[in-house]
N, C-alpha and C. Protein backbone atom coordinates (compact mmCIF):
# COMPACT_ATOMS: atom_id res chain seq x y z
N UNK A 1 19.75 -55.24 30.80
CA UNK A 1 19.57 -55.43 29.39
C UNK A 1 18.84 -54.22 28.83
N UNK A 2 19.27 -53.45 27.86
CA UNK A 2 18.85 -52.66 27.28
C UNK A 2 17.78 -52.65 26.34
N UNK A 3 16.58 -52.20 25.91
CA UNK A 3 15.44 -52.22 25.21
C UNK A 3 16.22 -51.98 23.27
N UNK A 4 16.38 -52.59 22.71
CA UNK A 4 16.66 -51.92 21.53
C UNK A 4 15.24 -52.29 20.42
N UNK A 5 15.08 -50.96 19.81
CA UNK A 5 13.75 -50.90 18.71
C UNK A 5 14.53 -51.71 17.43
N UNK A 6 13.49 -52.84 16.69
CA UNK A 6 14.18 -53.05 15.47
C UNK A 6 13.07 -52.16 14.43
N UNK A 7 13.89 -52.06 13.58
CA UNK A 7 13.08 -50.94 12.65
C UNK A 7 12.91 -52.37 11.54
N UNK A 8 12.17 -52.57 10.04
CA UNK A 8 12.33 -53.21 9.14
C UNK A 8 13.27 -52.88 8.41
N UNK A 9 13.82 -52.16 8.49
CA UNK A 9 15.41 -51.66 7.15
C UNK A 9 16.48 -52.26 7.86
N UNK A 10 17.36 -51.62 7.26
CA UNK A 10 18.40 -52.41 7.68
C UNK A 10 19.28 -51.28 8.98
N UNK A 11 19.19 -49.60 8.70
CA UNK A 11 19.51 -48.74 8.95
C UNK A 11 19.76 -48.79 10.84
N UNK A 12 20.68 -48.51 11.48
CA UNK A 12 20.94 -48.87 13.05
C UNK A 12 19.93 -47.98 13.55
N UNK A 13 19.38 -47.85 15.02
CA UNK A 13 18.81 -46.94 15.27
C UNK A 13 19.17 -46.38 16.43
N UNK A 14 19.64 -44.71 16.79
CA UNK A 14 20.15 -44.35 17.45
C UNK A 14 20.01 -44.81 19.17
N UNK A 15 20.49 -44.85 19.83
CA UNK A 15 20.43 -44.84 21.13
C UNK A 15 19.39 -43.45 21.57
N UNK A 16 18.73 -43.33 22.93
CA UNK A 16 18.32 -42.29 23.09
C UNK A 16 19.37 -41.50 24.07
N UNK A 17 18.86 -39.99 23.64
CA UNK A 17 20.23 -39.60 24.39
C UNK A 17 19.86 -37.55 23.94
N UNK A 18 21.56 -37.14 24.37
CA UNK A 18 21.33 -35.63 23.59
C UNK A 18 22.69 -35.94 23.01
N UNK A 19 22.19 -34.83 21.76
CA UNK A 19 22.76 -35.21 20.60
C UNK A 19 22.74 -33.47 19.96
N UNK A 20 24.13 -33.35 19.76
CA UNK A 20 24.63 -32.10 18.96
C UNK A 20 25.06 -32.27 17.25
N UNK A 21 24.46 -31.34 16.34
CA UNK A 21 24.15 -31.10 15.44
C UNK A 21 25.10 -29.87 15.21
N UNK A 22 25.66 -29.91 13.96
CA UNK A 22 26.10 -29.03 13.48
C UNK A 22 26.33 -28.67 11.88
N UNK A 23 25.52 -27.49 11.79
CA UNK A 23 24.81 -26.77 10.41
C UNK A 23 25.58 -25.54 10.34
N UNK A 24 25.91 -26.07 9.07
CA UNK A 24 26.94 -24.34 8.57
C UNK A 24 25.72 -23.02 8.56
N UNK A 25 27.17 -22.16 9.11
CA UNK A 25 26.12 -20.87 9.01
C UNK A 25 25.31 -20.41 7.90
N UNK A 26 25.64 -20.11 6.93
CA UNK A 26 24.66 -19.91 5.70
C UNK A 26 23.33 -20.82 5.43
N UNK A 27 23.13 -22.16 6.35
CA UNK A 27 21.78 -22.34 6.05
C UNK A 27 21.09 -22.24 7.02
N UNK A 28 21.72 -21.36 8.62
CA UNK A 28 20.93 -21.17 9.24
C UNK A 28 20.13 -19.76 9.25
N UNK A 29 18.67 -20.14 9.28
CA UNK A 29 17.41 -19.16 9.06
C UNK A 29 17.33 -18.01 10.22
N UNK A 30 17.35 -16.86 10.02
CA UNK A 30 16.78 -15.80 11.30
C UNK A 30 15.74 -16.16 11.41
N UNK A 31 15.23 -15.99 12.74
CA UNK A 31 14.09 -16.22 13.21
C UNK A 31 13.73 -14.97 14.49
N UNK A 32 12.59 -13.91 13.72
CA UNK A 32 12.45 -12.19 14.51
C UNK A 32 12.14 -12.62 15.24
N UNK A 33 12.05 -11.56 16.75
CA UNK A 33 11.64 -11.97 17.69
C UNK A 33 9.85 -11.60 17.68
N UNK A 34 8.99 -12.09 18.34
CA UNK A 34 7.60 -11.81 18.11
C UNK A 34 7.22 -10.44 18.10
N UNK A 35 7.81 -9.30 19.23
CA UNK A 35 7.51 -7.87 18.71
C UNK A 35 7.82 -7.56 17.64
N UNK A 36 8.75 -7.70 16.52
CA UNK A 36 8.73 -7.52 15.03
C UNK A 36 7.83 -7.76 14.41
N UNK A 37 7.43 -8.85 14.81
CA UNK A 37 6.21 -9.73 13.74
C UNK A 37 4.89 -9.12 14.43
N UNK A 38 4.70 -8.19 15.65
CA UNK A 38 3.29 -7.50 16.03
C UNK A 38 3.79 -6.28 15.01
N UNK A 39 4.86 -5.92 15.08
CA UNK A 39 5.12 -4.45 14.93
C UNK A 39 4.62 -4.27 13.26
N UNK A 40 5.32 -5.50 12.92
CA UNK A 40 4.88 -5.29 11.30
C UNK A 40 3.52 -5.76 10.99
N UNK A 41 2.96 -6.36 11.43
CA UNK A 41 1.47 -6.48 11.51
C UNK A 41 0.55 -4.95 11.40
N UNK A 42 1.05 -4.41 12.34
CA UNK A 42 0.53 -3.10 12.86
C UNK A 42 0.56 -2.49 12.01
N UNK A 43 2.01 -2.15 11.11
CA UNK A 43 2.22 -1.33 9.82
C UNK A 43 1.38 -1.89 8.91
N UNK A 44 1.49 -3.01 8.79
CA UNK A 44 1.10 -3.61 6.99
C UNK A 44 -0.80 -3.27 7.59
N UNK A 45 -1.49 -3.69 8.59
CA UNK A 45 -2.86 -3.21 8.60
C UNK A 45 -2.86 -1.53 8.59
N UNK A 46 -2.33 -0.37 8.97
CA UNK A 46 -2.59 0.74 8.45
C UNK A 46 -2.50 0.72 6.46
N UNK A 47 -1.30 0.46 6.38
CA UNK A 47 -1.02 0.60 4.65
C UNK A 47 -2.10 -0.20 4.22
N UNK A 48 -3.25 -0.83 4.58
CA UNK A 48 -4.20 -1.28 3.79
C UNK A 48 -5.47 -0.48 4.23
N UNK A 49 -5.48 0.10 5.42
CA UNK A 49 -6.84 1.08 5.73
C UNK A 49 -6.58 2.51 5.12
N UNK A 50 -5.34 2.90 4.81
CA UNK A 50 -4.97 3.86 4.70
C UNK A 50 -4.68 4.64 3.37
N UNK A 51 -5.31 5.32 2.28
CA UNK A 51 -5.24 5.81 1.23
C UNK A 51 -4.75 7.16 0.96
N UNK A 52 -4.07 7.05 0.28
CA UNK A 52 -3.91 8.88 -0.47
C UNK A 52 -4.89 10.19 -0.08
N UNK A 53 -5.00 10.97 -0.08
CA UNK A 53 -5.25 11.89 -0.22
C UNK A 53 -5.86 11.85 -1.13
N UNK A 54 -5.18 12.59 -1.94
CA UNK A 54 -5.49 12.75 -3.78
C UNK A 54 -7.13 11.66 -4.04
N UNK A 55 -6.33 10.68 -4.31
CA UNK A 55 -7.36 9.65 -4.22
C UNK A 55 -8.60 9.60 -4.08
N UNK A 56 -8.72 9.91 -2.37
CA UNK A 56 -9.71 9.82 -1.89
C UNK A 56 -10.99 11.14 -2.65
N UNK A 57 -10.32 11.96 -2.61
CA UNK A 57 -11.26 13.46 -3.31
C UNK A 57 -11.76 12.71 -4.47
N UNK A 58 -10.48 12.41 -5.45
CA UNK A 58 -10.96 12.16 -6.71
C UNK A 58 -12.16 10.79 -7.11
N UNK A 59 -12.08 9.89 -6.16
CA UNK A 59 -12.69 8.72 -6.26
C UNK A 59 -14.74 9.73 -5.84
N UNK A 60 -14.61 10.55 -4.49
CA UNK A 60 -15.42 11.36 -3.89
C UNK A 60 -16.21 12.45 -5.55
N UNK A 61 -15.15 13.53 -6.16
CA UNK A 61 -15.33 13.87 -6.81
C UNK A 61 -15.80 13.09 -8.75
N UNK A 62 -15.62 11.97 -8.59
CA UNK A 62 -16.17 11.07 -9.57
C UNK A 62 -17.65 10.50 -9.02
N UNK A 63 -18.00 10.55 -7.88
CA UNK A 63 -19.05 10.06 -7.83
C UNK A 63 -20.33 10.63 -7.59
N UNK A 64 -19.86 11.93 -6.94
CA UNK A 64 -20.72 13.18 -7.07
C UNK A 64 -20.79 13.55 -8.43
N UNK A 65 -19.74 13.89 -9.18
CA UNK A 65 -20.28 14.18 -10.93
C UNK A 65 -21.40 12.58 -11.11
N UNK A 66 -21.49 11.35 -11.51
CA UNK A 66 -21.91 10.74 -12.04
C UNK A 66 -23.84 10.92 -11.17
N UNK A 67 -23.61 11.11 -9.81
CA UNK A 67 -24.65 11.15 -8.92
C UNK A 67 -25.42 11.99 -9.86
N UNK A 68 -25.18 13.30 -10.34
CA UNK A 68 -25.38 14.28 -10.81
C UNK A 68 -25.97 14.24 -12.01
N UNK A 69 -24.82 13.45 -12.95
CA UNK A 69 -25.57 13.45 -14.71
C UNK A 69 -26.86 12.55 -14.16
N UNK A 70 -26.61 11.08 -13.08
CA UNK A 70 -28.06 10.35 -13.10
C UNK A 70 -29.18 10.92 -13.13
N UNK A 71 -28.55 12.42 -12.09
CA UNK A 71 -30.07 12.89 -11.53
C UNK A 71 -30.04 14.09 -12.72
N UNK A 72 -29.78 14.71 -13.53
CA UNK A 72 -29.82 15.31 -14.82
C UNK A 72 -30.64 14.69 -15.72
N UNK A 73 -30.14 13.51 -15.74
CA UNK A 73 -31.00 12.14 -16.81
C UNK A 73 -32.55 11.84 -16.10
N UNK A 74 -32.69 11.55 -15.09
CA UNK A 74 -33.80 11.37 -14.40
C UNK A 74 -34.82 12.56 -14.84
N UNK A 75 -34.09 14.18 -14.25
CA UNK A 75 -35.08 15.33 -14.51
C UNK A 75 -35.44 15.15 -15.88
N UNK A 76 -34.44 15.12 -16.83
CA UNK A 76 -34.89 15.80 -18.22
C UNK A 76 -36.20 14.37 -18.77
N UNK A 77 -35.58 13.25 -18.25
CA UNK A 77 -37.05 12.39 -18.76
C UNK A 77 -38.27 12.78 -18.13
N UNK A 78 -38.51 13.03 -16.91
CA UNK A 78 -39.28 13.60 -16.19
C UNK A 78 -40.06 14.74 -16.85
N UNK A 79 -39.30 15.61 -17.16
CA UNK A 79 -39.40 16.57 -17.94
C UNK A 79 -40.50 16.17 -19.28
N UNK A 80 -39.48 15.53 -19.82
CA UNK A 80 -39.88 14.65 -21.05
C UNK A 80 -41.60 14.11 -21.17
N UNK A 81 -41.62 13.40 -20.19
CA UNK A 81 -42.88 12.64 -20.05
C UNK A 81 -43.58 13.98 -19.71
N UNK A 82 -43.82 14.17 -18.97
CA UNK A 82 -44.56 15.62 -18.74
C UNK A 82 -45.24 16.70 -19.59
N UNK A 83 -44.29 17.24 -20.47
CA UNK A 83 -44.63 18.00 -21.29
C UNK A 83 -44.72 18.04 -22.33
N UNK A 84 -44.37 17.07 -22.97
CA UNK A 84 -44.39 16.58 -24.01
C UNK A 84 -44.23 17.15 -25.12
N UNK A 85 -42.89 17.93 -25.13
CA UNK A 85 -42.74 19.16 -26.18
C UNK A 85 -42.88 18.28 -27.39
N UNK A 86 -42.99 19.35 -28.43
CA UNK A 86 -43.80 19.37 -30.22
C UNK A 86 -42.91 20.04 -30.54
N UNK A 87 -42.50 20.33 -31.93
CA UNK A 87 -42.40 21.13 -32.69
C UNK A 87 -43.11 21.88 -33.40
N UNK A 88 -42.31 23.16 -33.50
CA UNK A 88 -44.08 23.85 -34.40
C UNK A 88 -43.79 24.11 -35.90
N UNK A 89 -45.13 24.27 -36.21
CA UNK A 89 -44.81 24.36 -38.10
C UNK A 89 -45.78 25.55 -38.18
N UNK A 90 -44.74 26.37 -39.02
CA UNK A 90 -45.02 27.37 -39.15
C UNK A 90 -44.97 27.86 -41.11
N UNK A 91 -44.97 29.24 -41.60
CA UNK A 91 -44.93 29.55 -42.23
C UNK A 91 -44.55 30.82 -42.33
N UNK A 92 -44.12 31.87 -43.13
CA UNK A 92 -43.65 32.92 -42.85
C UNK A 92 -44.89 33.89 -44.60
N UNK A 93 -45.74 34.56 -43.80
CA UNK A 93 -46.54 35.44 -45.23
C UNK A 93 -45.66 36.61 -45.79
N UNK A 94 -45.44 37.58 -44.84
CA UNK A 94 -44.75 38.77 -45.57
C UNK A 94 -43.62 38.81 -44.73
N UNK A 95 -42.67 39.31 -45.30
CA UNK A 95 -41.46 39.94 -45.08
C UNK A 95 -41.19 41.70 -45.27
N UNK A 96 -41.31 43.20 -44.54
CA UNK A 96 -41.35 44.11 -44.89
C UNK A 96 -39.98 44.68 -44.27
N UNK A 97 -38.78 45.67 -44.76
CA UNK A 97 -37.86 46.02 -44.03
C UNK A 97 -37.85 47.57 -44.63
N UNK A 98 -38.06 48.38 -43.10
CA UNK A 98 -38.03 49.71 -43.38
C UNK A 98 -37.00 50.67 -43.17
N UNK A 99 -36.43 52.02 -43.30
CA UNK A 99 -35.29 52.65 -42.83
C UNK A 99 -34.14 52.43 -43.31
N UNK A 100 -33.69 51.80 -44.78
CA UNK A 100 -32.21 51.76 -45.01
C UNK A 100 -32.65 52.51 -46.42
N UNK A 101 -31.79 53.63 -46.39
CA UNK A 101 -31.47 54.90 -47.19
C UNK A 101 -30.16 54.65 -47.64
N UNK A 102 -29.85 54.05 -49.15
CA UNK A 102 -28.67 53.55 -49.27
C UNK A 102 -27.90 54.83 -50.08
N UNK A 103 -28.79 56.10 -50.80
CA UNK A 103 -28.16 57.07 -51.25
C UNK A 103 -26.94 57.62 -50.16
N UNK A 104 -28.69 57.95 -49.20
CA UNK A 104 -28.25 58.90 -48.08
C UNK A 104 -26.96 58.01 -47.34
N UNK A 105 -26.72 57.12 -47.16
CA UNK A 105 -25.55 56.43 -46.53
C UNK A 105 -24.20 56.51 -47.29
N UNK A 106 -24.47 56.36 -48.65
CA UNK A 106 -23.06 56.46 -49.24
C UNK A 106 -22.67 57.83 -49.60
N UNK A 107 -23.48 58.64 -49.46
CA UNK A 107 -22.84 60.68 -49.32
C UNK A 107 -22.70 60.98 -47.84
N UNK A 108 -22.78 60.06 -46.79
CA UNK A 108 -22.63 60.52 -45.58
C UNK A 108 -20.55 59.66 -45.26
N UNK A 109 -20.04 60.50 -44.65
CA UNK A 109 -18.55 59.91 -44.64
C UNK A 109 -18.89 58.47 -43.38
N UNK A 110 -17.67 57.74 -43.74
CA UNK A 110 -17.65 56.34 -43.36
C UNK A 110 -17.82 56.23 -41.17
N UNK A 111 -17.27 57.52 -41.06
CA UNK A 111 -17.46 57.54 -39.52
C UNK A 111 -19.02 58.28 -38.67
N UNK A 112 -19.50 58.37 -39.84
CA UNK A 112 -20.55 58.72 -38.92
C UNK A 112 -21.80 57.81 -39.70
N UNK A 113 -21.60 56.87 -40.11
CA UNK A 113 -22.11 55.85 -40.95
C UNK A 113 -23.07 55.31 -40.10
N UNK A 114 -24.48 55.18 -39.77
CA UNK A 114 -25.34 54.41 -39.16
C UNK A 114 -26.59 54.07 -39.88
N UNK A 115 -26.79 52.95 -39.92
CA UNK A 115 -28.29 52.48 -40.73
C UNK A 115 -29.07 51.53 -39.61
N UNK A 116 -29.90 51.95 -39.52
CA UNK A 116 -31.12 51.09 -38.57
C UNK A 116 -32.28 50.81 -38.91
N UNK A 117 -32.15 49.67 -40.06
CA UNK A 117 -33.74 49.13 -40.46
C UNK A 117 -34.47 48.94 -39.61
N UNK A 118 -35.52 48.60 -39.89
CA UNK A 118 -36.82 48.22 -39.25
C UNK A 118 -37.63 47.11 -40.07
N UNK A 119 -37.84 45.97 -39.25
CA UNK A 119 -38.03 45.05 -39.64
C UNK A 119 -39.55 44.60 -38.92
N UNK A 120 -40.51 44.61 -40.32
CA UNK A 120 -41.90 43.53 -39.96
C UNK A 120 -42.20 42.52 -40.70
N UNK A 121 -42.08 41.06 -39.91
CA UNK A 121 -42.48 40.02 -40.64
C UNK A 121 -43.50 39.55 -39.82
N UNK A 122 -44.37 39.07 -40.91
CA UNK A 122 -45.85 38.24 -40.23
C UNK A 122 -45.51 36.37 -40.70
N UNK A 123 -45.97 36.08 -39.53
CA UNK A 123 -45.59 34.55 -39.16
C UNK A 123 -46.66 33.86 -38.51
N UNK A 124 -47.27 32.97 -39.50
CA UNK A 124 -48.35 32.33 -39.20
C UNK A 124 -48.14 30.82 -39.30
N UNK A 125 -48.69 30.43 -37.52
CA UNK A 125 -48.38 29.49 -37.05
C UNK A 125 -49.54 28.53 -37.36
N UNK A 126 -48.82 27.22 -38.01
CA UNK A 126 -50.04 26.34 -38.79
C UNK A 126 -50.76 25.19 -37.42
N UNK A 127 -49.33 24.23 -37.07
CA UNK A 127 -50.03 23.41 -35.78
C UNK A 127 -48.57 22.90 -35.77
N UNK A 128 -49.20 21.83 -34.07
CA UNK A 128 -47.72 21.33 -33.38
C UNK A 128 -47.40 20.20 -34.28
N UNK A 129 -46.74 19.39 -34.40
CA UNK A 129 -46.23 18.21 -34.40
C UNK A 129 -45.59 17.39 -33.40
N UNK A 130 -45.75 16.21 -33.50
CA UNK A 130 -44.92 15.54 -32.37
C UNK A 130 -43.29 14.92 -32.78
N UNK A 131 -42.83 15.13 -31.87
CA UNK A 131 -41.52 14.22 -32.05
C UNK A 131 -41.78 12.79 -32.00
């Protein structure tokens, strides 16, 4: 006497056994063999460690400029605090300008034309101010 399973549906239930199946070609799936699937592993982890050239300088060369203005910005406050430059206020008393002979220049011809004032101004410095 044979064991038969009842299921609750109504549906028969197969005998146990081997049993052939047959699936049209178009829905059967390739399936690589496992060295494909190391091999491409292998590729796809370089293409993610692996960058340009170009790139690499320019990413290098952007961060050395910025390193640079920081430490530019750093000195000049440095600077800043330190010395605490002023402006100065001044005044100007005389103005004197000597040596331009405007006869003698316009009877002399245009190529041998030279005038060399001489210039004294006195400049008296009142006090600093702050920024």
């Amino acid at each position: 006497m044979q064991n038969h399973i009842v299921c609750p549906s109504n549906k028969p239930v197969p005998s146990p056994g081997t049993y052939v199946i047959h699936i049209p070609k178009d829905q059967v799936y390739h399936v690589s063999p496992p060295e494909n699937a190391n091999h491409y592993q292998a590729l796809t982890h370089k293409s993610k460690t692996r960058r340009r050239p170009c790139c690499r300088y320019l990413y290098w060369s952007l961060g050395i400029l910025a390193f640079l203005l920081a430490l530019v910005a750093v000195s000049a406050a440095i600077f800043y605090l330190v010395v605490k430059p002023r402006s100065l206020d001044y005044s100007v008393d005389t103005i004197s300008i000597f040596g331009v002979n405007l006869t003698a220049a316009a009877a002399a011809s245009s190529a041998s034309l030279t005038v060399s004032p001489e210039f004294d101004a006195r400049i008296q410095w009142v006090k600093c101010k702050k920024i």
